[in-house]
N, C-alpha and C. Protein backbone atom coordinates (compact mmCIF):
# COMPACT_ATOMS: atom_id res chain seq x y z
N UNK A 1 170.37 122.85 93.50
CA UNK A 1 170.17 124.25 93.17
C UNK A 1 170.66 125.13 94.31
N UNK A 2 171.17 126.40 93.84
CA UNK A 2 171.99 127.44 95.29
C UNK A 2 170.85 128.06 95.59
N UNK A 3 170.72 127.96 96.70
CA UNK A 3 169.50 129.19 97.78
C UNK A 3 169.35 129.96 96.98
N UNK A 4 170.79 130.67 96.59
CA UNK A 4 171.11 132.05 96.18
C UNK A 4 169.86 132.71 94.90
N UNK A 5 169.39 131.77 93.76
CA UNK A 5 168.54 131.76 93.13
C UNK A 5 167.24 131.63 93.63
N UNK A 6 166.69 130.89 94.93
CA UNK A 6 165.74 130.59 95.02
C UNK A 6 165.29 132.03 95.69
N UNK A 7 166.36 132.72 96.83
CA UNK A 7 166.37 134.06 97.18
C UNK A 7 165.73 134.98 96.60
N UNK A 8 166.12 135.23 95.31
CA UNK A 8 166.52 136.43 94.17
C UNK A 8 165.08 136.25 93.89
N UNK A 9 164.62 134.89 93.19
CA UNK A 9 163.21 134.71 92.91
C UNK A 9 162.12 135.34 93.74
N UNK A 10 162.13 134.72 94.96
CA UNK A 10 161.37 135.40 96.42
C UNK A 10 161.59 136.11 96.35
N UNK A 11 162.31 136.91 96.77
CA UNK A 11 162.82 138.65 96.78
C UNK A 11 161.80 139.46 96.00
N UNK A 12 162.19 139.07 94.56
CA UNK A 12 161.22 139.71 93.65
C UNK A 12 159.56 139.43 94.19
N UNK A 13 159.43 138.19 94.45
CA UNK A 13 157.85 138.33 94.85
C UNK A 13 157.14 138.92 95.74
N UNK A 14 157.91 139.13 97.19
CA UNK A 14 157.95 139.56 97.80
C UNK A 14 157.90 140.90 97.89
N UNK A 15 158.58 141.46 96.82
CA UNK A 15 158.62 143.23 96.66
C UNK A 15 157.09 144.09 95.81
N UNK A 16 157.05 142.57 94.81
CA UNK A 16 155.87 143.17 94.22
C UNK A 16 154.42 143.00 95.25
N UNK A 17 154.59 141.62 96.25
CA UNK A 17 153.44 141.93 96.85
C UNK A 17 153.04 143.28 98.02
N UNK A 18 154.51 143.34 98.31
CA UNK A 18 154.58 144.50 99.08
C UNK A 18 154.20 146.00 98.89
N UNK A 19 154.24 146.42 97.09
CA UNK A 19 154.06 147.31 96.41
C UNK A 19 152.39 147.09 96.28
N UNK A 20 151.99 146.62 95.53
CA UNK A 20 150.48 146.30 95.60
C UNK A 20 149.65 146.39 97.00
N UNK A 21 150.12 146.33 97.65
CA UNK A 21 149.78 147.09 99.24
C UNK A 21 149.14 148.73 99.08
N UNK A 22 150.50 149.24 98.20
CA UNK A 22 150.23 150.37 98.56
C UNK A 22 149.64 150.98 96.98
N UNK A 23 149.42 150.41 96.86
CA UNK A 23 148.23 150.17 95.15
C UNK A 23 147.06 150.93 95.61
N UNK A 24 146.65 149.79 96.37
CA UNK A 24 145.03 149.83 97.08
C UNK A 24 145.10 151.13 98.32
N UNK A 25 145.89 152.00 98.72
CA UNK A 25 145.59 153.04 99.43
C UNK A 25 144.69 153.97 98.72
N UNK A 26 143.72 154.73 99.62
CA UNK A 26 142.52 155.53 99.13
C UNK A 26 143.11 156.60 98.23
N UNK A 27 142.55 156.49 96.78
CA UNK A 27 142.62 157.50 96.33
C UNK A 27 141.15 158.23 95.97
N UNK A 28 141.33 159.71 96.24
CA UNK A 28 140.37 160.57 96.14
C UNK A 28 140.46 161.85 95.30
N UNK A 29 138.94 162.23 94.45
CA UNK A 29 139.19 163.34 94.00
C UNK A 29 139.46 164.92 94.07
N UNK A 30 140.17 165.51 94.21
CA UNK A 30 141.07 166.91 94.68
C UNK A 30 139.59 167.90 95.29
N UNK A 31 138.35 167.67 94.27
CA UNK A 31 137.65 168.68 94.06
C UNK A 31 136.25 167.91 95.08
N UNK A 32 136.21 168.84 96.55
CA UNK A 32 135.25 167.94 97.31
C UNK A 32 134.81 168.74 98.19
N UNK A 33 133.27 168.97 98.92
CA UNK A 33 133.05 169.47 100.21
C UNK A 33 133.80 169.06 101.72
N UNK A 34 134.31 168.27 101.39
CA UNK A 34 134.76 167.83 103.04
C UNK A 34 136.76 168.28 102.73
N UNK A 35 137.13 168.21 103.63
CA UNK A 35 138.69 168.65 103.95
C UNK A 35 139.43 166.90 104.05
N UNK A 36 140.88 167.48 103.39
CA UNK A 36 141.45 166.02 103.67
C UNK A 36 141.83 165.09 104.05
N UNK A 37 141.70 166.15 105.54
CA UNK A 37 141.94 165.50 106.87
C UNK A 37 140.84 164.44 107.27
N UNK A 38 139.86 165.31 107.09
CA UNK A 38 138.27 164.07 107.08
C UNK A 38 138.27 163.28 105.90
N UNK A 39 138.45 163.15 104.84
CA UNK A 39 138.55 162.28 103.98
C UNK A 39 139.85 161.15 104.56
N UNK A 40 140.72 161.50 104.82
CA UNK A 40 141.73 160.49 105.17
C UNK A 40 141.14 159.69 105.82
N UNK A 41 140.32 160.14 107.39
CA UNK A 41 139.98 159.82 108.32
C UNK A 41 138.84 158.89 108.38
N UNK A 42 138.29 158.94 107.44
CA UNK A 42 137.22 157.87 107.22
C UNK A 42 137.84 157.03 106.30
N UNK A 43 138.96 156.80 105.57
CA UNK A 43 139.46 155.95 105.28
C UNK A 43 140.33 155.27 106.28
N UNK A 44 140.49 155.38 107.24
CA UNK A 44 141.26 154.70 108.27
C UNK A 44 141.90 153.07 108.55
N UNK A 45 140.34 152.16 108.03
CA UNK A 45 140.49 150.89 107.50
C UNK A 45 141.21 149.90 106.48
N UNK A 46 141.32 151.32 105.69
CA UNK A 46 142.67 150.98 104.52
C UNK A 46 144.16 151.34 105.17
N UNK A 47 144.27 152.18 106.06
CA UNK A 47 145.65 152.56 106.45
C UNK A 47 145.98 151.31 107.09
N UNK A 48 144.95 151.01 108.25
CA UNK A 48 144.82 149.87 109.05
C UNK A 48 145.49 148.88 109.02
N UNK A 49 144.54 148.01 107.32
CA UNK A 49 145.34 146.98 107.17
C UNK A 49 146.49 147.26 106.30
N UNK A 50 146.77 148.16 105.65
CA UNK A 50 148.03 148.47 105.42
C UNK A 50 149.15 148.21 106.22
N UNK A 51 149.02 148.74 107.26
CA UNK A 51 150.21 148.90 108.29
C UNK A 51 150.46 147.08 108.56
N UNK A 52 148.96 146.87 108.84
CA UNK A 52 149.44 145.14 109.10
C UNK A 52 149.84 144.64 108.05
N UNK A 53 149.27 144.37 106.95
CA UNK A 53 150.18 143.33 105.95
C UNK A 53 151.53 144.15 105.64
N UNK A 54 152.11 145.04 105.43
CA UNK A 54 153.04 145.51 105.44
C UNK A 54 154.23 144.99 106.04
N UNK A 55 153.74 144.99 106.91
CA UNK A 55 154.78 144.45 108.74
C UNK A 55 154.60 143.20 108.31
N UNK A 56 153.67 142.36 108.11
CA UNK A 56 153.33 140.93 107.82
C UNK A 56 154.14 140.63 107.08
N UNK A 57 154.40 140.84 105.92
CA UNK A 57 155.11 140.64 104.80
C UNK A 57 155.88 141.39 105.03
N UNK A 58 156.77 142.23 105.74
CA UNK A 58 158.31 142.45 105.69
C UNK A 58 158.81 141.06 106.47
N UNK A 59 158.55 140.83 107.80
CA UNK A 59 158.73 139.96 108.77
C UNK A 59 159.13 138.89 108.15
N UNK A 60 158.15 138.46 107.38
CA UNK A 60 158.05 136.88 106.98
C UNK A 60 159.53 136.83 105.99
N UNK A 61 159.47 138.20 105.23
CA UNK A 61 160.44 137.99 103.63
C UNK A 61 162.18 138.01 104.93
N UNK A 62 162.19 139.14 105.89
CA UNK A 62 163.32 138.71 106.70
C UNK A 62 163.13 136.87 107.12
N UNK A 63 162.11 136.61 107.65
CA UNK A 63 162.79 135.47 108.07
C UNK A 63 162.81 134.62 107.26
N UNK A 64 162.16 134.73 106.06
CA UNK A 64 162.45 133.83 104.65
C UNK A 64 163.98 133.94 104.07
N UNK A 65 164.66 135.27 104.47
CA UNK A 65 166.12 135.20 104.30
C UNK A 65 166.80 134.45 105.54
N UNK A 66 166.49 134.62 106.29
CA UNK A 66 166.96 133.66 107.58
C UNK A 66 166.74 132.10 107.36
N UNK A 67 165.64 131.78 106.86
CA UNK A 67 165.70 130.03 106.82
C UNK A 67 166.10 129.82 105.77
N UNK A 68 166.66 130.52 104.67
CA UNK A 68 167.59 130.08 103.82
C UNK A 68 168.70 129.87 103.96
N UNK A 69 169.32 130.64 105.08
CA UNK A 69 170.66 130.68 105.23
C UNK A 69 170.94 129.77 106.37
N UNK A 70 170.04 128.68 106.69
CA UNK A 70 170.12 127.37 107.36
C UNK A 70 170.29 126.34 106.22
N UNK A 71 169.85 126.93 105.03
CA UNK A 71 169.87 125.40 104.04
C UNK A 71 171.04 125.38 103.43
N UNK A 72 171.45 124.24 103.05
CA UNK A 72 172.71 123.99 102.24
C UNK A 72 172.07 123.68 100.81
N UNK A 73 171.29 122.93 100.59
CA UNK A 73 170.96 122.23 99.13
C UNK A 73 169.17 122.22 99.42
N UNK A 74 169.01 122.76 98.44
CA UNK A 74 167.41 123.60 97.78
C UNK A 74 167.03 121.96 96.57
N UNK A 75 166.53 121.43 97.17
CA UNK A 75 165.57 120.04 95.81
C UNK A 75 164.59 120.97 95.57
N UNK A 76 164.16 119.85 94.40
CA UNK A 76 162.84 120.09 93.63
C UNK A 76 161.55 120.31 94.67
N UNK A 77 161.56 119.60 95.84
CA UNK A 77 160.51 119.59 96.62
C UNK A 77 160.05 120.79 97.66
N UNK A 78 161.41 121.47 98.17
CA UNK A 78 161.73 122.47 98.68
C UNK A 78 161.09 123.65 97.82
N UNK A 79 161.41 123.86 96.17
CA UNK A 79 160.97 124.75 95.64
C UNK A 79 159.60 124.48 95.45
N UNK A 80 159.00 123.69 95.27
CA UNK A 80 157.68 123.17 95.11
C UNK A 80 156.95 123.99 96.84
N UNK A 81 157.01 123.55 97.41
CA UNK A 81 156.67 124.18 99.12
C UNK A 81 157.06 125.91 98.82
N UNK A 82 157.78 125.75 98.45
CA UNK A 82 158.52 127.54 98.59
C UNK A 82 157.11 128.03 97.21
N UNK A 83 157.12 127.37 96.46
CA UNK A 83 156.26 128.48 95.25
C UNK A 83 154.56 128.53 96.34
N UNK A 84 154.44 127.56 97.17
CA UNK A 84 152.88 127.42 97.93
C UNK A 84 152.77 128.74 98.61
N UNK A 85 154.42 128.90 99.21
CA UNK A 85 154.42 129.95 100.21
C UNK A 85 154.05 130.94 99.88
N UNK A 86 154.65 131.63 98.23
CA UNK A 86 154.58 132.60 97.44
C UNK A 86 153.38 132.72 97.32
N UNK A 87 152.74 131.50 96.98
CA UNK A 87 151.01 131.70 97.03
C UNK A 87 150.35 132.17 97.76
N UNK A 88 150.62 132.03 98.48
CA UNK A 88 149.68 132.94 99.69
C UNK A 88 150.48 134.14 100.04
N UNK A 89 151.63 134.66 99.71
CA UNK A 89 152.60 136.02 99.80
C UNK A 89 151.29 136.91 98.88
N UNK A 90 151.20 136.32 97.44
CA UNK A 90 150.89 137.81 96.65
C UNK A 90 149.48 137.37 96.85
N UNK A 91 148.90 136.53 97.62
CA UNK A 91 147.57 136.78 97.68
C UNK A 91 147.09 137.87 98.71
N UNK A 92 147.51 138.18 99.40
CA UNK A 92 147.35 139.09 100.58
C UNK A 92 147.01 140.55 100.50
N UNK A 93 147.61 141.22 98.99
CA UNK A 93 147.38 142.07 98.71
C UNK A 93 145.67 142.35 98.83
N UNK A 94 145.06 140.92 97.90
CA UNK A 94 143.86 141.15 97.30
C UNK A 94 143.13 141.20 98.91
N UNK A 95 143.65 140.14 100.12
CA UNK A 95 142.75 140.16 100.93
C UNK A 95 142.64 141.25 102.27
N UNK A 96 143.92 141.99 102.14
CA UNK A 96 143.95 143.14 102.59
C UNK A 96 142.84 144.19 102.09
N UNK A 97 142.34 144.20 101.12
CA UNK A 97 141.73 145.11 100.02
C UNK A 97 140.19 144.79 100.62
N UNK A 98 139.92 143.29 100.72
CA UNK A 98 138.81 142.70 100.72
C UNK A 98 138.56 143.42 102.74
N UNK A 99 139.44 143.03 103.27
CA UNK A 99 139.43 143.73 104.77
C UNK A 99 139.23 145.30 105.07
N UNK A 100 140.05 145.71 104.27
CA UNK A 100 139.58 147.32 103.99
C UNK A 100 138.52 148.09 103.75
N UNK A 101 138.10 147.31 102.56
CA UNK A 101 136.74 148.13 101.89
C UNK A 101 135.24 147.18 102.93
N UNK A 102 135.67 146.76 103.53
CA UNK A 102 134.03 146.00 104.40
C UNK A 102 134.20 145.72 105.88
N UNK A 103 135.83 146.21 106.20
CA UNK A 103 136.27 146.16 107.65
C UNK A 103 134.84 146.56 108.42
N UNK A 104 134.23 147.75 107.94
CA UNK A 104 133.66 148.62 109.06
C UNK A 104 131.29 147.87 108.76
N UNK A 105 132.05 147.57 108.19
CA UNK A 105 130.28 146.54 107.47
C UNK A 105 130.01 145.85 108.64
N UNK A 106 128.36 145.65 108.52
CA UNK A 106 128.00 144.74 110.24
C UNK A 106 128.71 143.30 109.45
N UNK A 107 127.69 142.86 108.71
CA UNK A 107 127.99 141.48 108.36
C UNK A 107 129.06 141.28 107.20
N UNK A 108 129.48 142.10 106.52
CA UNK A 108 130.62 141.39 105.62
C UNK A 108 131.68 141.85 106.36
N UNK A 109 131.72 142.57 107.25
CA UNK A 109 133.15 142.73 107.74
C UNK A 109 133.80 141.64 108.58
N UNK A 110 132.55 140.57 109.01
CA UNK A 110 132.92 139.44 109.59
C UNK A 110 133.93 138.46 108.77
N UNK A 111 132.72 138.64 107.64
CA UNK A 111 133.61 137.78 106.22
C UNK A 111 134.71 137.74 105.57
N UNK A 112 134.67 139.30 105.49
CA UNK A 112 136.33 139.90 105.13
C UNK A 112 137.06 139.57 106.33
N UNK A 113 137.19 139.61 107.41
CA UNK A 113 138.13 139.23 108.96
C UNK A 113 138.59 137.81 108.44
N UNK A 114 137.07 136.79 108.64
CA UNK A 114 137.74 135.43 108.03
C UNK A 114 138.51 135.44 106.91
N UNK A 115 138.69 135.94 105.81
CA UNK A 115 139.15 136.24 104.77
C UNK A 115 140.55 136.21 104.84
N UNK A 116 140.54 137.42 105.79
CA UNK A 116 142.09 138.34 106.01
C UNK A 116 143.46 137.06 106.77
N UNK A 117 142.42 137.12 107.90
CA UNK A 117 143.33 135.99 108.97
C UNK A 117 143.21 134.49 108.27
N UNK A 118 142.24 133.62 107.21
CA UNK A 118 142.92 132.79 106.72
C UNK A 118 143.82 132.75 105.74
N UNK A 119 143.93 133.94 105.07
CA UNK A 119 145.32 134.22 104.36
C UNK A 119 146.78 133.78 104.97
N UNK A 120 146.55 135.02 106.50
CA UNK A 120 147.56 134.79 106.80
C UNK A 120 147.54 133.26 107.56
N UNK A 121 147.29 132.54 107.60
CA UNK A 121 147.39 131.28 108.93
C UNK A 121 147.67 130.12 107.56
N UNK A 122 147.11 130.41 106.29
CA UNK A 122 147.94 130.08 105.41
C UNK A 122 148.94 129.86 104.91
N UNK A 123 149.70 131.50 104.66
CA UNK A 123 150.97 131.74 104.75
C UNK A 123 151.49 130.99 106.09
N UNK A 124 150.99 131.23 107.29
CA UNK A 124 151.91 131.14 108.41
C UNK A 124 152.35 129.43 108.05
N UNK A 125 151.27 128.65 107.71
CA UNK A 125 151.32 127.04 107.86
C UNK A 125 152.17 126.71 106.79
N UNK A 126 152.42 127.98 105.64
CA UNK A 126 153.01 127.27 104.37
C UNK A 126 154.66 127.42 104.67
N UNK A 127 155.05 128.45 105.35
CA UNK A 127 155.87 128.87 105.72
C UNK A 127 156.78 127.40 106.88
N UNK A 128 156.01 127.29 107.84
CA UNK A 128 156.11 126.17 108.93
C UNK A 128 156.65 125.16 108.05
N UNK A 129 155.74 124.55 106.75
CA UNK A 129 155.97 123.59 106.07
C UNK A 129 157.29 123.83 105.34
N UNK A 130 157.72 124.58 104.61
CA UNK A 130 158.77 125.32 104.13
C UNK A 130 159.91 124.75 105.23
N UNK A 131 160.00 125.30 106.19
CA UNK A 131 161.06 125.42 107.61
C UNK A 131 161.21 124.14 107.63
N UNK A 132 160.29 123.53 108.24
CA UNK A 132 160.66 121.68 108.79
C UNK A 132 161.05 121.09 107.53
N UNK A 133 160.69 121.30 106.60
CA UNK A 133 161.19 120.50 105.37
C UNK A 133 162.91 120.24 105.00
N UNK A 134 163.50 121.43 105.32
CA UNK A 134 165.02 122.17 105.03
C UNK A 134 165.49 121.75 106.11
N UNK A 135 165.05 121.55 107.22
CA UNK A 135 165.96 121.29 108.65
C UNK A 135 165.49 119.35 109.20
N UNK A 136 164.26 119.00 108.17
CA UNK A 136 164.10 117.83 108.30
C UNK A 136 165.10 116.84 107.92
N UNK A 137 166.31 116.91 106.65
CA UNK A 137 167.49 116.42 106.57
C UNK A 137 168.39 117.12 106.83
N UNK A 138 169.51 115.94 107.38
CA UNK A 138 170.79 116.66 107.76
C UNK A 138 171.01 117.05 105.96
N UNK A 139 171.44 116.59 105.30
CA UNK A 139 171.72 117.14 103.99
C UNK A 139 171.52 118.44 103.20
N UNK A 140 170.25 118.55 103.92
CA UNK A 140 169.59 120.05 103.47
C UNK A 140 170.19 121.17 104.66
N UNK A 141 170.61 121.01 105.71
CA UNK A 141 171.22 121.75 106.31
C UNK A 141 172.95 122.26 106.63
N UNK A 142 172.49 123.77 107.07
CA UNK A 142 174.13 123.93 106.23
C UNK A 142 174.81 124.15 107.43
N UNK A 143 174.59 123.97 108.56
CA UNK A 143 175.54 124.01 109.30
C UNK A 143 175.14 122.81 110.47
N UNK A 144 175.98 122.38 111.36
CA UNK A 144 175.50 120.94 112.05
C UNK A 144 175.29 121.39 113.93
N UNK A 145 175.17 122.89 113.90
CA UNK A 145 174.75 123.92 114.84
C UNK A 145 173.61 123.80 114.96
N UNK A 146 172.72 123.67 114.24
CA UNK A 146 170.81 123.27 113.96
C UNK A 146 170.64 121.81 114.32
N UNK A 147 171.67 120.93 114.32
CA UNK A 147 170.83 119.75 114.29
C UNK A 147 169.68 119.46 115.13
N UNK A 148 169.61 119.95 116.56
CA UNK A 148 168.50 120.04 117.21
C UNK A 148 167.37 120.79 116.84
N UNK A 149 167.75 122.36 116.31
CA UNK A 149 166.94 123.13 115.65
C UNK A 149 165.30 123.37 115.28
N UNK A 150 165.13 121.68 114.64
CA UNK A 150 163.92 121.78 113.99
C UNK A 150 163.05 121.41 114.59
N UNK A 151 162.41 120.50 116.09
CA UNK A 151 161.73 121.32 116.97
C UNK A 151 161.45 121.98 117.65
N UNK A 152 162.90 122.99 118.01
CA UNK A 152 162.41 124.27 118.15
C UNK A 152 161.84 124.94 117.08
N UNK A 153 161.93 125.22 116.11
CA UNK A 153 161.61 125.87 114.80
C UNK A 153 159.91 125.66 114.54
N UNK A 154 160.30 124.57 114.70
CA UNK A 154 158.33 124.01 113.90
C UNK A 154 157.39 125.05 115.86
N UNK A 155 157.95 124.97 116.55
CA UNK A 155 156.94 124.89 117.66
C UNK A 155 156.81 126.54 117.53
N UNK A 156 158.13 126.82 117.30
CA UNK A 156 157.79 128.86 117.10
C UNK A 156 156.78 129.47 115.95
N UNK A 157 156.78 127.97 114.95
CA UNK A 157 156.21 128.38 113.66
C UNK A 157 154.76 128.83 114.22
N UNK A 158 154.37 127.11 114.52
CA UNK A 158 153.36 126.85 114.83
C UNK A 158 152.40 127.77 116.06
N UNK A 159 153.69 127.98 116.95
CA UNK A 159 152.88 129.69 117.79
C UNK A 159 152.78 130.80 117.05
N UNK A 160 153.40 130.83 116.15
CA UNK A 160 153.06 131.76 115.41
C UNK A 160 152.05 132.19 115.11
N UNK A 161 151.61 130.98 114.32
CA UNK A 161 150.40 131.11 113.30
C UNK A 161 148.68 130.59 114.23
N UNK A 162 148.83 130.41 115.78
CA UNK A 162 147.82 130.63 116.25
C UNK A 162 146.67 131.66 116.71
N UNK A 163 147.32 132.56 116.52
CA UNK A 163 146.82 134.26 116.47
C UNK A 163 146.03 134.41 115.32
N UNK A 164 146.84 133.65 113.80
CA UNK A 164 146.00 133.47 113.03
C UNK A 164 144.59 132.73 113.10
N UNK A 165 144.66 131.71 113.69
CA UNK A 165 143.58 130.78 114.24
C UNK A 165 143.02 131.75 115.10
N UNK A 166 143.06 132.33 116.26
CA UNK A 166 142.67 132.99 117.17
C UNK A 166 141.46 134.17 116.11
N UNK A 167 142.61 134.60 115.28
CA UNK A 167 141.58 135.87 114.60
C UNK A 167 140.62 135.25 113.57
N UNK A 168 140.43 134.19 113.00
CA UNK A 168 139.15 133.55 112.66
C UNK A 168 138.47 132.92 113.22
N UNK A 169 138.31 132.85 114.82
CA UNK A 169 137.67 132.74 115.62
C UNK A 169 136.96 134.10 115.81
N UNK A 170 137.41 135.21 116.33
CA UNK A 170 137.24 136.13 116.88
C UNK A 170 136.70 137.60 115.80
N UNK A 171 136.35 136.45 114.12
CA UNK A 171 136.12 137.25 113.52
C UNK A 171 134.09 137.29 113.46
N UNK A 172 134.06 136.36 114.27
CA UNK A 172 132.66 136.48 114.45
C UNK A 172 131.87 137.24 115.86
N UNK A 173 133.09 137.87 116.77
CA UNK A 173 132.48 138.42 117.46
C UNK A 173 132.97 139.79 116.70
N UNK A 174 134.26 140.25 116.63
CA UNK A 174 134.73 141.42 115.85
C UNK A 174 135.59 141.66 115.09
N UNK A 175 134.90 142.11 114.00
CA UNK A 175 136.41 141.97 112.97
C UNK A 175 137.71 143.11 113.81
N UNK A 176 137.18 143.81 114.26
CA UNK A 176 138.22 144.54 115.29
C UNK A 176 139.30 143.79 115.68
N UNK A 177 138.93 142.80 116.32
CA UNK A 177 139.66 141.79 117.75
C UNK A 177 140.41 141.08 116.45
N UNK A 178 139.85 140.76 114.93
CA UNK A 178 140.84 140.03 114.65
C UNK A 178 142.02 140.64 113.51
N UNK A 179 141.85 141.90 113.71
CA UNK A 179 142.99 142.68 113.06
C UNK A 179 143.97 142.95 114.45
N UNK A 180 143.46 143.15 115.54
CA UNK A 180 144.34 142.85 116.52
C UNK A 180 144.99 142.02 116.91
N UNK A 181 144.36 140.68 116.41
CA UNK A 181 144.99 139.59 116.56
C UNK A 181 146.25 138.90 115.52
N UNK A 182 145.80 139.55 114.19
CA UNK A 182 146.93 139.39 113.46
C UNK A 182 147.94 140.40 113.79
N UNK A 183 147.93 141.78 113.87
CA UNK A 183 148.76 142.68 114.32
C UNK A 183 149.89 141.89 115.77
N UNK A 184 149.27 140.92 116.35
CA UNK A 184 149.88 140.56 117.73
C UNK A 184 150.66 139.47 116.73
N UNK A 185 150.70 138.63 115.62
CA UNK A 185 151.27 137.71 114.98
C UNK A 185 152.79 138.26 113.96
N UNK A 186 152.24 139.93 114.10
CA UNK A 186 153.68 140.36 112.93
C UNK A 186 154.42 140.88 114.44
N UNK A 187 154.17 140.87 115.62
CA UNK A 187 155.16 141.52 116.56
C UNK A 187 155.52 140.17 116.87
N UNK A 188 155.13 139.03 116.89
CA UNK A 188 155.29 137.97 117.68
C UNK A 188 156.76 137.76 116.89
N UNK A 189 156.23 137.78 115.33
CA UNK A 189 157.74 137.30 114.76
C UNK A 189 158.77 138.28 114.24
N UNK A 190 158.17 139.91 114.93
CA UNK A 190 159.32 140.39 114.63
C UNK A 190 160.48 140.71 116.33
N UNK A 191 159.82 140.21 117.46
CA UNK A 191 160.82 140.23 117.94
C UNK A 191 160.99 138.83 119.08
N UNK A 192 160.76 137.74 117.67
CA UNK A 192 160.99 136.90 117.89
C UNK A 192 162.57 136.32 117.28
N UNK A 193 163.62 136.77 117.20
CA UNK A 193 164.40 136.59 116.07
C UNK A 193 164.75 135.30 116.30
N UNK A 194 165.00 135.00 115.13
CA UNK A 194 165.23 133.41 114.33
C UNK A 194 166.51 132.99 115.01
N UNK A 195 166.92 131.75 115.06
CA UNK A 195 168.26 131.25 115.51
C UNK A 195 169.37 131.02 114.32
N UNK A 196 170.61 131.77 114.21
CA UNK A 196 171.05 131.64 113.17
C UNK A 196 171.92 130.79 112.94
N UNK A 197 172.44 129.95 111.93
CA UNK A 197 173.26 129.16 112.21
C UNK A 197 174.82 129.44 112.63
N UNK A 198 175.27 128.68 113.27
CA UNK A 198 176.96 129.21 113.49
C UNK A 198 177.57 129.23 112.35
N UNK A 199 178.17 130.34 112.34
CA UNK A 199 179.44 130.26 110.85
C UNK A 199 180.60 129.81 111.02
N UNK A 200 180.87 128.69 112.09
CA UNK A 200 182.35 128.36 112.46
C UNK A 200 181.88 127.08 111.91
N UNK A 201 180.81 126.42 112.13
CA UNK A 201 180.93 124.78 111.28
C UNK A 201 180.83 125.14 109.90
């Protein structure tokens, strides 16, 4: 099967989870004692994780175009791993939502934190799995520039997605510390850029 399809598929999923993001931003009624500035402002927790899964899920869908364009030949097994990934892509919406509305709660905001950051450490691991899989045969790879590649790859994954670990740790002292901690996981991989393959082999 050509990437090129498996792309187009992702793409689309990717856009709708991205849209559903902005689903769940506060809506309020026109007619109110307080001003909108204060109404915004106590919604803050929704902007919050907005901004993070946002960034989360742009990052990932760039470098999901990037480790495609290491593969030469997409199997059945590859798409099988790739639909897991997706799984946890459009779940994020819901757990962004779940982080939002109880961020600021003594005790469920703990819950929602765990919530949020095992989403992502999810994604991050499904993703990892995804990567080593495509660069685990020479066959599946499309240029012979990577052949070393794939432990570097798995070890960036895998730092990646410890921030995730870090913020379900840290969701029991503050769910604070672990929206910070995922926020430190979408900078990690956005200026972490990917290694691309050479276009001369």
């Amino acid at each position: 099967m050509k990437n090129t399809r498996l792309e187009a598929f992702s793409d689309a999923v990717f856009a709708v989870a991205i849209t559903l993001l902005a689903l769940d931003l506060p809506n309020r009624p026109i007619h109110s004692d307080r001003t909108l500035l204060s109404m915004l402002g106590a919604e803050w927790p929704h902007f919050a994780a907005y901004v993070v899964s946002f960034v989360t899920i742009g990052i990932i869908w760039v470098n999901h175009h990037e480790m495609l364009r290491e593969a030469a030949h997409i199997d059945r097994s590859a798409l099988l791993l790739n639909l897991l990934l997706l799984l946890a892509i459009v779940e994020l919406p819901w757990a962004t939502s779940v982080l939002a509305t109880h961020l600021t709660q003594p005790d469920d905001g703990r819950l929602a934190a765990v919530i949020y950051a095992g989403s992502l450490l999810v994604m991050g691991a499904a993703f990892t799995l995804v990567h080593a899989y495509l660069l685990r045969d020479p066959r599946r790879r499309a240029s012979r520039s990577i052949e070393g590649a794939q432990g570097v790859a798995l070890r960036r994954n895998l730092a990646g997605i410890l921030p995730y670990v870090l913020g379900c740790a840290l969701a029991f002292v503050s769910p604070f510390l672990t929206v910070g901690a995922c926020a430190m996981a979408a900078v990690y991989y956005a200026v972490h850029p990917r290694r691309q393959p050479d276009s001369s082999d």
